[in-house]
PDB file of N, CA and C in Angstrom:
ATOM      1  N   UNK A   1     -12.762  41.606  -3.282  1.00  0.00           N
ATOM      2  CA  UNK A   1     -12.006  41.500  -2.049  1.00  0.00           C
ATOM      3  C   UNK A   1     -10.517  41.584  -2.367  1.00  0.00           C
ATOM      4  N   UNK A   2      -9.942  42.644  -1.810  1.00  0.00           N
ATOM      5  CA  UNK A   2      -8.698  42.373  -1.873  1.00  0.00           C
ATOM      6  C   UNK A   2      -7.492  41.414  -1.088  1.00  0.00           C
ATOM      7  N   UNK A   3      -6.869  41.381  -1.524  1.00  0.00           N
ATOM      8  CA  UNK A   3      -5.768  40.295  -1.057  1.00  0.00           C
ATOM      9  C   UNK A   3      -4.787  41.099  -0.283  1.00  0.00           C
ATOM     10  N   UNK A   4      -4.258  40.824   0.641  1.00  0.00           N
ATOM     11  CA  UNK A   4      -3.107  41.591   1.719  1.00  0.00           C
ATOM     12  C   UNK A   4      -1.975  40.613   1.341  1.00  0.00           C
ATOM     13  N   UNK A   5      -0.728  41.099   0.836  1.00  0.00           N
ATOM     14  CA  UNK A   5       0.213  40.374   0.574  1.00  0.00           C
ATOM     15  C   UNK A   5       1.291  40.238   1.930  1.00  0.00           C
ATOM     16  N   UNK A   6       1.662  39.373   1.797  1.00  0.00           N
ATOM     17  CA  UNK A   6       2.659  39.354   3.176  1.00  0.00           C
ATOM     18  C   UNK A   6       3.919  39.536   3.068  1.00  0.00           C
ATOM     19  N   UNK A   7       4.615  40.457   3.471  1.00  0.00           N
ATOM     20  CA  UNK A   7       6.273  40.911   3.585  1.00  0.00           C
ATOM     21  C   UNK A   7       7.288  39.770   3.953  1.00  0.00           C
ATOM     22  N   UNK A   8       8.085  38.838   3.544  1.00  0.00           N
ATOM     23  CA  UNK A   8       8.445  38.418   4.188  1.00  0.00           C
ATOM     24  C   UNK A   8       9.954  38.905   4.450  1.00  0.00           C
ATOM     25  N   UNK A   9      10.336  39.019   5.710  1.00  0.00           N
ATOM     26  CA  UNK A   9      11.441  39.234   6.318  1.00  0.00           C
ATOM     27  C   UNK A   9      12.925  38.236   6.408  1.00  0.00           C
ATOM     28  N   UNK A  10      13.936  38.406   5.895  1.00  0.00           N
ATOM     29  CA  UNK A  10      15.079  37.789   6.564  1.00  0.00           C
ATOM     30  C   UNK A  10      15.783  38.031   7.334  1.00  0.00           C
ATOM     31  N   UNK A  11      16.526  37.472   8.482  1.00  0.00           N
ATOM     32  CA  UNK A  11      17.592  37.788   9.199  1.00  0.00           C
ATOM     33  C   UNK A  11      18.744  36.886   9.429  1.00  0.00           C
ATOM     34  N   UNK A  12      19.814  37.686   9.075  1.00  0.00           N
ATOM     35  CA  UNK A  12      21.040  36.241   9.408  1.00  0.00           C
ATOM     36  C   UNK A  12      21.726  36.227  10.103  1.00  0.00           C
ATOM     37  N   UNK A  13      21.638  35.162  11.201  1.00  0.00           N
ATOM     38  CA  UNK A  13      22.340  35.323  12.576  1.00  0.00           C
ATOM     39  C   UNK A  13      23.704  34.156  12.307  1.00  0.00           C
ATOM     40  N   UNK A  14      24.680  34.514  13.145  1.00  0.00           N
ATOM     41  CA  UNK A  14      25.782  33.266  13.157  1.00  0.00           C
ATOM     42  C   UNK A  14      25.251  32.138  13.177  1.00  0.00           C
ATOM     43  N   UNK A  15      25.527  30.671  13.062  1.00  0.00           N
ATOM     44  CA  UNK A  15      25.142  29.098  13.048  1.00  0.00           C
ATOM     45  C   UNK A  15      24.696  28.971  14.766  1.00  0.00           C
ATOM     46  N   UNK A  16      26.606  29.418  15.729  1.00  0.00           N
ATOM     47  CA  UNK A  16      26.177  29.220  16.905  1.00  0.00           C
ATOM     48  C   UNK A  16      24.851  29.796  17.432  1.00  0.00           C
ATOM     49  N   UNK A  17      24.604  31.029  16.830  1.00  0.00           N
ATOM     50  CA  UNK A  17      23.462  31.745  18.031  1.00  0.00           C
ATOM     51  C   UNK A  17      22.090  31.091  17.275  1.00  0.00           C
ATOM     52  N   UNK A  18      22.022  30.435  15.945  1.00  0.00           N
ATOM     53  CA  UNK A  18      20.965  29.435  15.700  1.00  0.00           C
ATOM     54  C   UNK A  18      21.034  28.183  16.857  1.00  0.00           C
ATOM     55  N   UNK A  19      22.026  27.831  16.907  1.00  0.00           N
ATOM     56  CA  UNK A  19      22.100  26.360  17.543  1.00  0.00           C
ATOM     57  C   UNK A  19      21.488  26.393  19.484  1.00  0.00           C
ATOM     58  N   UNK A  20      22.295  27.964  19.735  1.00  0.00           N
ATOM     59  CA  UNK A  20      21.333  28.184  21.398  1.00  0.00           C
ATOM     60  C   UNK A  20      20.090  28.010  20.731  1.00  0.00           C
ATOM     61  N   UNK A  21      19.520  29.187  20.246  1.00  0.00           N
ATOM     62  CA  UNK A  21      17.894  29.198  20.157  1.00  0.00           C
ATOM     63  C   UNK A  21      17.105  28.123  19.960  1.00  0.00           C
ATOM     64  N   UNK A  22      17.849  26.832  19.073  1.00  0.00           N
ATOM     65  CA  UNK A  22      17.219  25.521  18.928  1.00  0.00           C
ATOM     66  C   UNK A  22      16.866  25.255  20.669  1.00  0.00           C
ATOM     67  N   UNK A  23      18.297  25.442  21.040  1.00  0.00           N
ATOM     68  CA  UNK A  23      18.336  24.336  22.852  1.00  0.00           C
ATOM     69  C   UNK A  23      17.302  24.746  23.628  1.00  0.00           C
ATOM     70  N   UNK A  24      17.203  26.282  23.024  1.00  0.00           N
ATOM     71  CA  UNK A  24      16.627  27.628  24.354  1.00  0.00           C
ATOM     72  C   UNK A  24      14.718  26.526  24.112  1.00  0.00           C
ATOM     73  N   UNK A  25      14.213  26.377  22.698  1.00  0.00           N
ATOM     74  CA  UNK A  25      13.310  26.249  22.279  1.00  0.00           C
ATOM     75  C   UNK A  25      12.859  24.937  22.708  1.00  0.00           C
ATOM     76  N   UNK A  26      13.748  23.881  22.974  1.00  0.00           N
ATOM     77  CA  UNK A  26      14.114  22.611  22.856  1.00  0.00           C
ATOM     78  C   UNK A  26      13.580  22.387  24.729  1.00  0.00           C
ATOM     79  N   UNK A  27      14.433  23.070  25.470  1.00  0.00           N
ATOM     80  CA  UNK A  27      14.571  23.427  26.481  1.00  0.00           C
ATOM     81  C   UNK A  27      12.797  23.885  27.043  1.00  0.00           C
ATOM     82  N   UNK A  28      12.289  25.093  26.686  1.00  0.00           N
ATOM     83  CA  UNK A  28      11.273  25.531  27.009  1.00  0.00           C
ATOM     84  C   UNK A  28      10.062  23.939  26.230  1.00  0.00           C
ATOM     85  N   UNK A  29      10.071  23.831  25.478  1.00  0.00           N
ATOM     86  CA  UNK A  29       9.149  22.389  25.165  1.00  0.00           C
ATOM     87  C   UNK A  29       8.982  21.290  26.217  1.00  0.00           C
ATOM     88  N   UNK A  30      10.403  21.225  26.728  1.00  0.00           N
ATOM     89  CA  UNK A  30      10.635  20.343  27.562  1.00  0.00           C
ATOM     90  C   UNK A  30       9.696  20.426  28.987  1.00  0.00           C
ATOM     91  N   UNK A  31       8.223  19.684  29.058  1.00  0.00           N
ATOM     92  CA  UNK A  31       7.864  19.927  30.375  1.00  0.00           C
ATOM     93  C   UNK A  31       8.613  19.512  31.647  1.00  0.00           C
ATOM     94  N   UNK A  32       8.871  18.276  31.701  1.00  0.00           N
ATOM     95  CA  UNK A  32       9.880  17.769  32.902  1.00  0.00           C
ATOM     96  C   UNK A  32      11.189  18.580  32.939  1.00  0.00           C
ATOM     97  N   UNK A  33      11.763  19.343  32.328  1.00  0.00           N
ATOM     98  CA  UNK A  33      12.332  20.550  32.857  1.00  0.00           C
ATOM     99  C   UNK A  33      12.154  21.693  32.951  1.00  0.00           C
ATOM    100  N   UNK A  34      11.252  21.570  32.618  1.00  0.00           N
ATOM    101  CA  UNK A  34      10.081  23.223  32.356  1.00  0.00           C
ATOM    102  C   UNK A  34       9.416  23.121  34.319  1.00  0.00           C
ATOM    103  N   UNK A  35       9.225  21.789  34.664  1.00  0.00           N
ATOM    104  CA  UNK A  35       8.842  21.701  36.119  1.00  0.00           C
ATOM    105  C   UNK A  35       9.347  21.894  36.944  1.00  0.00           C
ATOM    106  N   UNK A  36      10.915  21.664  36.808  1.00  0.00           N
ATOM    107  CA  UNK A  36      12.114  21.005  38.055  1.00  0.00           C
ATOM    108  C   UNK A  36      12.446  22.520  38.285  1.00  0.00           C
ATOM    109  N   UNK A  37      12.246  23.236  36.965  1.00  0.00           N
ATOM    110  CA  UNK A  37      12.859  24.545  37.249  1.00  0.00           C
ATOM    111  C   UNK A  37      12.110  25.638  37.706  1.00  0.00           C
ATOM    112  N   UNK A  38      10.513  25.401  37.661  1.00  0.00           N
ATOM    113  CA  UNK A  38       9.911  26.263  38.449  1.00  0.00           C
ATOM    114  C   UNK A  38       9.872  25.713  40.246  1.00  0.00           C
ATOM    115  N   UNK A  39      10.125  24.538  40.298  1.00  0.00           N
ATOM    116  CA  UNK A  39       9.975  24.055  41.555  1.00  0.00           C
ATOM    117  C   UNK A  39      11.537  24.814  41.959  1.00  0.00           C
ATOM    118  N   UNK A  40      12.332  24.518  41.288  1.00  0.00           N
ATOM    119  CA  UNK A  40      13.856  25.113  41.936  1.00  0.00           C
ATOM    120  C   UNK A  40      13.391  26.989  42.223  1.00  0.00           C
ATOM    121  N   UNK A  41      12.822  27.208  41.159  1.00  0.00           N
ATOM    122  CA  UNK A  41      12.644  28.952  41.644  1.00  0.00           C
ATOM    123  C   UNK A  41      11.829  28.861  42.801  1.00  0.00           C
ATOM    124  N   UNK A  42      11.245  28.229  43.069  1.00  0.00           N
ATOM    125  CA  UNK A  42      10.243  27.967  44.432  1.00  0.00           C
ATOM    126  C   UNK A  42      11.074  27.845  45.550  1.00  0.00           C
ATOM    127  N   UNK A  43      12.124  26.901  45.197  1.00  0.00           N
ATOM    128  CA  UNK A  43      12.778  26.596  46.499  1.00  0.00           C
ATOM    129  C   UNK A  43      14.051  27.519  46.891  1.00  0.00           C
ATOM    130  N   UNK A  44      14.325  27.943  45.718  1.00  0.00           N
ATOM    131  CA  UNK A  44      14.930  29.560  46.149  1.00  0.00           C
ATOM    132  C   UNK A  44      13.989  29.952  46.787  1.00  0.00           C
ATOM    133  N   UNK A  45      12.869  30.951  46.137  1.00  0.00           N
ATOM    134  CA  UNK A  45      12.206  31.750  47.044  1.00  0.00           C
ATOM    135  C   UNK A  45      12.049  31.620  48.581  1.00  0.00           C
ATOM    136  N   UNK A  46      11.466  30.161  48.801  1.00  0.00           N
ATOM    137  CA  UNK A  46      11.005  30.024  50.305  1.00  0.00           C
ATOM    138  C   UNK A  46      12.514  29.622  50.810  1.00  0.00           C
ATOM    139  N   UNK A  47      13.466  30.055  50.459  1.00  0.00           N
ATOM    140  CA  UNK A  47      14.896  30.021  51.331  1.00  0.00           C
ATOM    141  C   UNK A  47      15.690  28.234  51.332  1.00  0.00           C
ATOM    142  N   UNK A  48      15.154  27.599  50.472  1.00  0.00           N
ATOM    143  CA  UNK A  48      15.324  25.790  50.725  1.00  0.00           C
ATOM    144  C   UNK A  48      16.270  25.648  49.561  1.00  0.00           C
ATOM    145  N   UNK A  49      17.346  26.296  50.107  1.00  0.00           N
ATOM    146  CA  UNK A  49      18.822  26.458  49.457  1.00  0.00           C
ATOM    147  C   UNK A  49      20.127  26.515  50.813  1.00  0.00           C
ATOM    148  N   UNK A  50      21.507  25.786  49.785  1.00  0.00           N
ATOM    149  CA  UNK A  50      22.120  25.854  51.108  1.00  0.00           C
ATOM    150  C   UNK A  50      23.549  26.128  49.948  1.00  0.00           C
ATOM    151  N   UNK A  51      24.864  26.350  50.361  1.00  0.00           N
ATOM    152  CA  UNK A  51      25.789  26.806  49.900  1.00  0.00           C
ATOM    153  C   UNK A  51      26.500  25.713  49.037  1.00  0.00           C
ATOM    154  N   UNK A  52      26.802  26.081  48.052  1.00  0.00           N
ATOM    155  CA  UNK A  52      27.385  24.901  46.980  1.00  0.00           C
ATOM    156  C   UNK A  52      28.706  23.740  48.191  1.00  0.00           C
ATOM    157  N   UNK A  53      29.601  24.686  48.755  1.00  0.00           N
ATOM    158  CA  UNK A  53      30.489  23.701  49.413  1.00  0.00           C
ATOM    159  C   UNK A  53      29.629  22.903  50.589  1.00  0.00           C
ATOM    160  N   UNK A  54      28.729  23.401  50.790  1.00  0.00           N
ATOM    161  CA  UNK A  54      28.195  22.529  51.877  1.00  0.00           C
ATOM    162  C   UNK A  54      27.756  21.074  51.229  1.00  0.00           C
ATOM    163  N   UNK A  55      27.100  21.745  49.874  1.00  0.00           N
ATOM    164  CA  UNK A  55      26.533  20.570  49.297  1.00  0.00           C
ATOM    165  C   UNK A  55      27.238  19.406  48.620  1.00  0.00           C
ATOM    166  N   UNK A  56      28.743  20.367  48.102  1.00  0.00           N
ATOM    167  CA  UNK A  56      29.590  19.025  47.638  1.00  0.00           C
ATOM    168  C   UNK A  56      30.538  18.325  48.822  1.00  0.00           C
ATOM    169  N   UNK A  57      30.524  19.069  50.001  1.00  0.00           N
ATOM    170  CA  UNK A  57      31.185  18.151  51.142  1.00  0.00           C
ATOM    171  C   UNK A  57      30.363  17.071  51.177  1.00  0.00           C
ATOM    172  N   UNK A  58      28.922  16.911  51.253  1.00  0.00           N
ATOM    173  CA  UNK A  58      27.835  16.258  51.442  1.00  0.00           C
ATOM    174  C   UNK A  58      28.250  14.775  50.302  1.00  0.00           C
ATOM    175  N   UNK A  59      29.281  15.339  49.616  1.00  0.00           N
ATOM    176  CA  UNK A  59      29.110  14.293  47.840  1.00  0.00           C
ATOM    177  C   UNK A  59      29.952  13.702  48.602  1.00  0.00           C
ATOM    178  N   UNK A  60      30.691  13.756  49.377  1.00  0.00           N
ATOM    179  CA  UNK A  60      32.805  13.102  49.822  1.00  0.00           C
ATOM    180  C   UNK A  60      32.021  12.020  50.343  1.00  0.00           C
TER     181      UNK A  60
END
């Protein structure tokens, strides 16, 4: 039987664009924001959005 050896690959990206991909990864793991944010694309869709100044007059 032969053996299939495996190639391994490097790539070297800047520190910063390591440090997104941690958050991006960090981020997607995250179920309780993995939820809020499909419910928010939801509430875009069905129109249950209203204009940022409306919403921070709402904060005064």
């Amino acid at each position: 039987m032969k053996s299939k050896k495996t190639a391994v690959k490097m790539v070297a990206i800047p520190e910063s664009e390591l440090e997104s991909l941690k958050a991006t990864i960090e981020t997607l793991e995250n179920k309780y924001v993995m939820e809020h944010l499909a419910k928010s694309d939801q509430d875009i869709k069905h129109g249950r959005v209203r204009p940022a100044r409306a919403f921070l007059k709402e904060l005064q």
